[in-house]
Each structure stands twice: as C-alpha cells, then as structure tokens.
Protein backbone atom coordinates (compact mmCIF):
# COMPACT_ATOMS: atom_id res chain seq x y z
CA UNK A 1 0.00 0.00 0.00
CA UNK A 2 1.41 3.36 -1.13
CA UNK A 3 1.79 5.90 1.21
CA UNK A 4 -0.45 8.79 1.85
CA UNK A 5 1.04 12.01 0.66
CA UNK A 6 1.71 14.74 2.94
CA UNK A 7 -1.06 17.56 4.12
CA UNK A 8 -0.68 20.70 1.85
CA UNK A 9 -0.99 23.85 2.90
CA UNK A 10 -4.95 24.12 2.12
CA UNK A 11 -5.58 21.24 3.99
CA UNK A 12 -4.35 22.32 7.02
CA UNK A 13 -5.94 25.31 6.99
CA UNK A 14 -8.85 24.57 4.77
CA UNK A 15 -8.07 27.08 2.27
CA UNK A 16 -7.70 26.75 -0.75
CA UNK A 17 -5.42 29.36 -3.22
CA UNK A 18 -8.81 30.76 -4.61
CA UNK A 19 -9.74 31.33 -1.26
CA UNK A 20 -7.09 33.71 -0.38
CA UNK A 21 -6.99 35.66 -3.97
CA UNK A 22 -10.83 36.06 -3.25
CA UNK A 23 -9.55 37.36 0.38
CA UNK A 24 -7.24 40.15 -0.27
CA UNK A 25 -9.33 40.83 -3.26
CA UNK A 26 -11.85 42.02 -0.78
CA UNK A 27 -9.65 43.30 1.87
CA UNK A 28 -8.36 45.97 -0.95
CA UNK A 29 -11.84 46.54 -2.52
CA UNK A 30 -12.49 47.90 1.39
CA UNK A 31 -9.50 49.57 1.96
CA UNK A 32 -10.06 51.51 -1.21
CA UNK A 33 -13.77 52.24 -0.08
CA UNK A 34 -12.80 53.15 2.99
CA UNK A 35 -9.98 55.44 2.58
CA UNK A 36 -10.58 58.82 0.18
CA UNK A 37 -8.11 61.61 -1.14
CA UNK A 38 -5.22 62.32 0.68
CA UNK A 39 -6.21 65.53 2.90
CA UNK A 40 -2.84 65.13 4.88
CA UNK A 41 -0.22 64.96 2.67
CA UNK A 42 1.29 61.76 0.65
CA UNK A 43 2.41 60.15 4.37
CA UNK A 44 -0.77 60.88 6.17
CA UNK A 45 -2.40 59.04 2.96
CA UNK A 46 -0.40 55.80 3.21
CA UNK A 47 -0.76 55.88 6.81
CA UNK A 48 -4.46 55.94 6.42
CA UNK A 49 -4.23 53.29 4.12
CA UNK A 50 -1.92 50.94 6.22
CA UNK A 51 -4.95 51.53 9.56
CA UNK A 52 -7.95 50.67 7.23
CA UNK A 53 -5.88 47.57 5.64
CA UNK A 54 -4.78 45.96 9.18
CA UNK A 55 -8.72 47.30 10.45
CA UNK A 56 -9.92 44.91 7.78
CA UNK A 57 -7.80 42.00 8.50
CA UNK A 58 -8.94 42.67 12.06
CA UNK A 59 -12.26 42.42 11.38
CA UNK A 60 -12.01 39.35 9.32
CA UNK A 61 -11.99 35.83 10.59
CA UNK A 62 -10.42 34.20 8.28
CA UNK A 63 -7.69 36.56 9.05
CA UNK A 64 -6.08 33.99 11.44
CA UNK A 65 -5.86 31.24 9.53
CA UNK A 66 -4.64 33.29 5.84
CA UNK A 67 -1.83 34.35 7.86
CA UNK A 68 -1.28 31.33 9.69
CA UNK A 69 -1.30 29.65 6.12
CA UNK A 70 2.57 28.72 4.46
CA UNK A 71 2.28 31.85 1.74
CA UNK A 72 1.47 30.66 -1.53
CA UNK A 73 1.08 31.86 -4.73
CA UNK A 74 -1.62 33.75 -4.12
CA UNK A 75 -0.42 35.38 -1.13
CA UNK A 76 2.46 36.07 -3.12
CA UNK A 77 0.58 37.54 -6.31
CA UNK A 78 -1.15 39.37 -3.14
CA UNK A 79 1.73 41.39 -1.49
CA UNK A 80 2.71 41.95 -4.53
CA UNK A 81 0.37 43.81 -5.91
CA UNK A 82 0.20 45.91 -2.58
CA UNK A 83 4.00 46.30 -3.36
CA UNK A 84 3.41 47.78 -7.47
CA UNK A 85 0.74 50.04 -5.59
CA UNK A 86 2.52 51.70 -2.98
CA UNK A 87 5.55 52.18 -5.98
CA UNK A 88 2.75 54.03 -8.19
CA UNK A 89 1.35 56.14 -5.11
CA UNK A 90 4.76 57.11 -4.14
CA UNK A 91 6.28 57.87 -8.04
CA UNK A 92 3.75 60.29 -8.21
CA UNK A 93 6.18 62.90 -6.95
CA UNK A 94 9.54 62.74 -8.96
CA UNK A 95 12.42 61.26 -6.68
CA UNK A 96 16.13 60.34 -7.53
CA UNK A 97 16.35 56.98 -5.08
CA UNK A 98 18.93 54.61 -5.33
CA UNK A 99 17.56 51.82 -5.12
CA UNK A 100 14.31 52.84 -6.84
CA UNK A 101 10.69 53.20 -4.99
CA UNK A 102 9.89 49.86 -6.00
CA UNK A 103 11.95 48.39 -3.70
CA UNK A 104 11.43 50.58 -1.23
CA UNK A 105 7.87 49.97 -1.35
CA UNK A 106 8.33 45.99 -1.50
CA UNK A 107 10.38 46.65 1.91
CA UNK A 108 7.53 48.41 3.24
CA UNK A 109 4.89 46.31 2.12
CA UNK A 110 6.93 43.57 3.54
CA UNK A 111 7.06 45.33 6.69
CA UNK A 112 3.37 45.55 7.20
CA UNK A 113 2.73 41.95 6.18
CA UNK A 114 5.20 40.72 9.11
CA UNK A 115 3.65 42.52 11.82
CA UNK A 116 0.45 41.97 10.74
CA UNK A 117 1.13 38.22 10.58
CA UNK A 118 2.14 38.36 13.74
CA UNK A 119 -0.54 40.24 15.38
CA UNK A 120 -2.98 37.70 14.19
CA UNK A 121 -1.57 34.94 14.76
CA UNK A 122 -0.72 35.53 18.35
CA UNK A 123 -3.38 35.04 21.05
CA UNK A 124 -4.31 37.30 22.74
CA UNK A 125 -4.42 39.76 19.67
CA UNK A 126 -2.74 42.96 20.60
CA UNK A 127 -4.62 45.88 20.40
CA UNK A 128 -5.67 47.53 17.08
CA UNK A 129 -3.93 50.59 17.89
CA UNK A 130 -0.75 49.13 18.83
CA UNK A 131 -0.31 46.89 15.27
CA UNK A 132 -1.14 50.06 13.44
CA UNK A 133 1.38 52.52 15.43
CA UNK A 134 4.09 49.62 14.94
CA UNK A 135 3.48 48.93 11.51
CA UNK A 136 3.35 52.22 10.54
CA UNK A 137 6.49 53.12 12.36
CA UNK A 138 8.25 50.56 10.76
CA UNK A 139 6.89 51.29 7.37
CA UNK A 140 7.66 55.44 7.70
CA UNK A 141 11.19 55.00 8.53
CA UNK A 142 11.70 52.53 5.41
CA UNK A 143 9.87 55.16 3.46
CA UNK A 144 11.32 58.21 4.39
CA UNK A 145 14.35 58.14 1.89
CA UNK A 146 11.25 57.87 -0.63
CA UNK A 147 9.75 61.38 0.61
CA UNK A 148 10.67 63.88 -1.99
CA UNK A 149 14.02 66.83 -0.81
CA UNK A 150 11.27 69.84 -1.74
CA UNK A 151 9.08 67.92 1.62
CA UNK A 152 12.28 67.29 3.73
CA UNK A 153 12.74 69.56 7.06
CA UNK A 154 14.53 72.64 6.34
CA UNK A 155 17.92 72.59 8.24
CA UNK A 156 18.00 75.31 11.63
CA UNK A 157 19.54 78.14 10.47
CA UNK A 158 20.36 80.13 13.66
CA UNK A 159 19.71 84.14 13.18
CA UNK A 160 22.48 86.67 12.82
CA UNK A 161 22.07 88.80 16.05
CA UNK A 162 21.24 85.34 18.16
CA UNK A 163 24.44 85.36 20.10
C-alpha cells in the first residue's frame, strides 16, 4: 500500500489558493472604499491606508488562519500587488532613489505583512492601535528616503544677532 502524501498547505488550513486571492481581493476593494483623497499629505495618505488595511484583517476571521497559512502563490501575487501600488502612489512625486521606490515599497509592504502576521496569529491579539502605530512606524522609517528633498525639514539656520 502506497503511502499517503503529505497535508498541503490548504488542507491544514482549509483554504484553498482561490480562497485567499478572493480574500485580499476584498480586503483591498475595502481599503479603497474606505480610505478617500489624501487631505494630509502623501504620508498621512499611506498611513491611512496601512490603519484601514490591518482594520480589515482585524475584522475578518479568516484573518487567522490566511496568515497562519505557508504563503502561496496567491499570497504572493497578493503582497505583490500591494508592493506595485505603494511604488505608483509614491512615483507620483519625482524622486532620484537609489535603489528605486519599487523596492522601497516591497520593503515596506513587507514590513506591514510581518507585523500583521504576527498580530494575528498571536493570542491574545494585541490591540488595534498598537499593530497600526508599529506597523506604521516601521513602514515610515523605510519610506522616508522615498519622501521627496522639496518635503524634507529645512535645516535650523540660527539668526544673525542670536548670540
């Protein structure tokens, strides 16, 4: 008697590839319904973006067990996507990066996946606010070389007479 091939992925989790396409299909149909023009700047858009994305996952319960799930090509196809998006938000405003925004924005998209994942995996949950502040954190300072020079603080320039 032959034996029995090992449990993939989607039937340990009982999710199938479909299944999670048809999830973060739905998770960026609300984020985009959710969030609206940018009223504070390209920063305060993204970090809108990033509290209704990880709000939706929240609120999901499948959540859990997409994240728990090894990633497959569909979670991959997935991030992405996220990853092309953030590039074309970001490119809007001409930069001169080395590397370009694309990988900057795969590094931040990367970011936010890993402590999401491990927000919702973990039980208890942490609180909502607390994944989005870290996230977000971790995402701004891999996107602030990104920011455009003409948005950049303007160096202290101490007045003449201020001795």
């Amino acid at each position: 008697m032959a034996a029995k091939p090992p449990p993939t992925a989607g039937h340990r989790t009982g999710l199938t590839d479909h299944d999670v396409a048809h999830y973060f299909k739905a998770l960026d149909r609300a984020v985009d319904r959710t969030v609206r023009a940018p009223a504070t700047g390209r920063l305060g858009y993204e970090r809108l973006r990033v509290a209704a994305w990880i709000h939706q996952v929240y609120r999901n319960p499948l959540s859990s067990a997409v994240f728990a799930r090894p990633a497959g090509r569909a979670t991959r196809d997935a991030r992405r996507a996220q990853a092309a998006a953030l590039a074309r938000r970001l490119t809007v405003v001409p930069t001169s990066l080395t590397p370009p925004v694309e990988v900057w924005s795969t590094a931040a998209t990367a970011a936010l996946w890993a402590v999401t994942e491990d927000a919702v995996t973990r039980c208890p949950r942490p609180p909502y606010e607390q994944v989005v502040a870290d996230a977000w954190s971790v995402m701004r300072a891999t996107l602030a070389p990104a920011r455009p020079r003409a948005h950049a603080p303007l160096p202290f320039v101490r007045a003449k007479g201020a001795w």
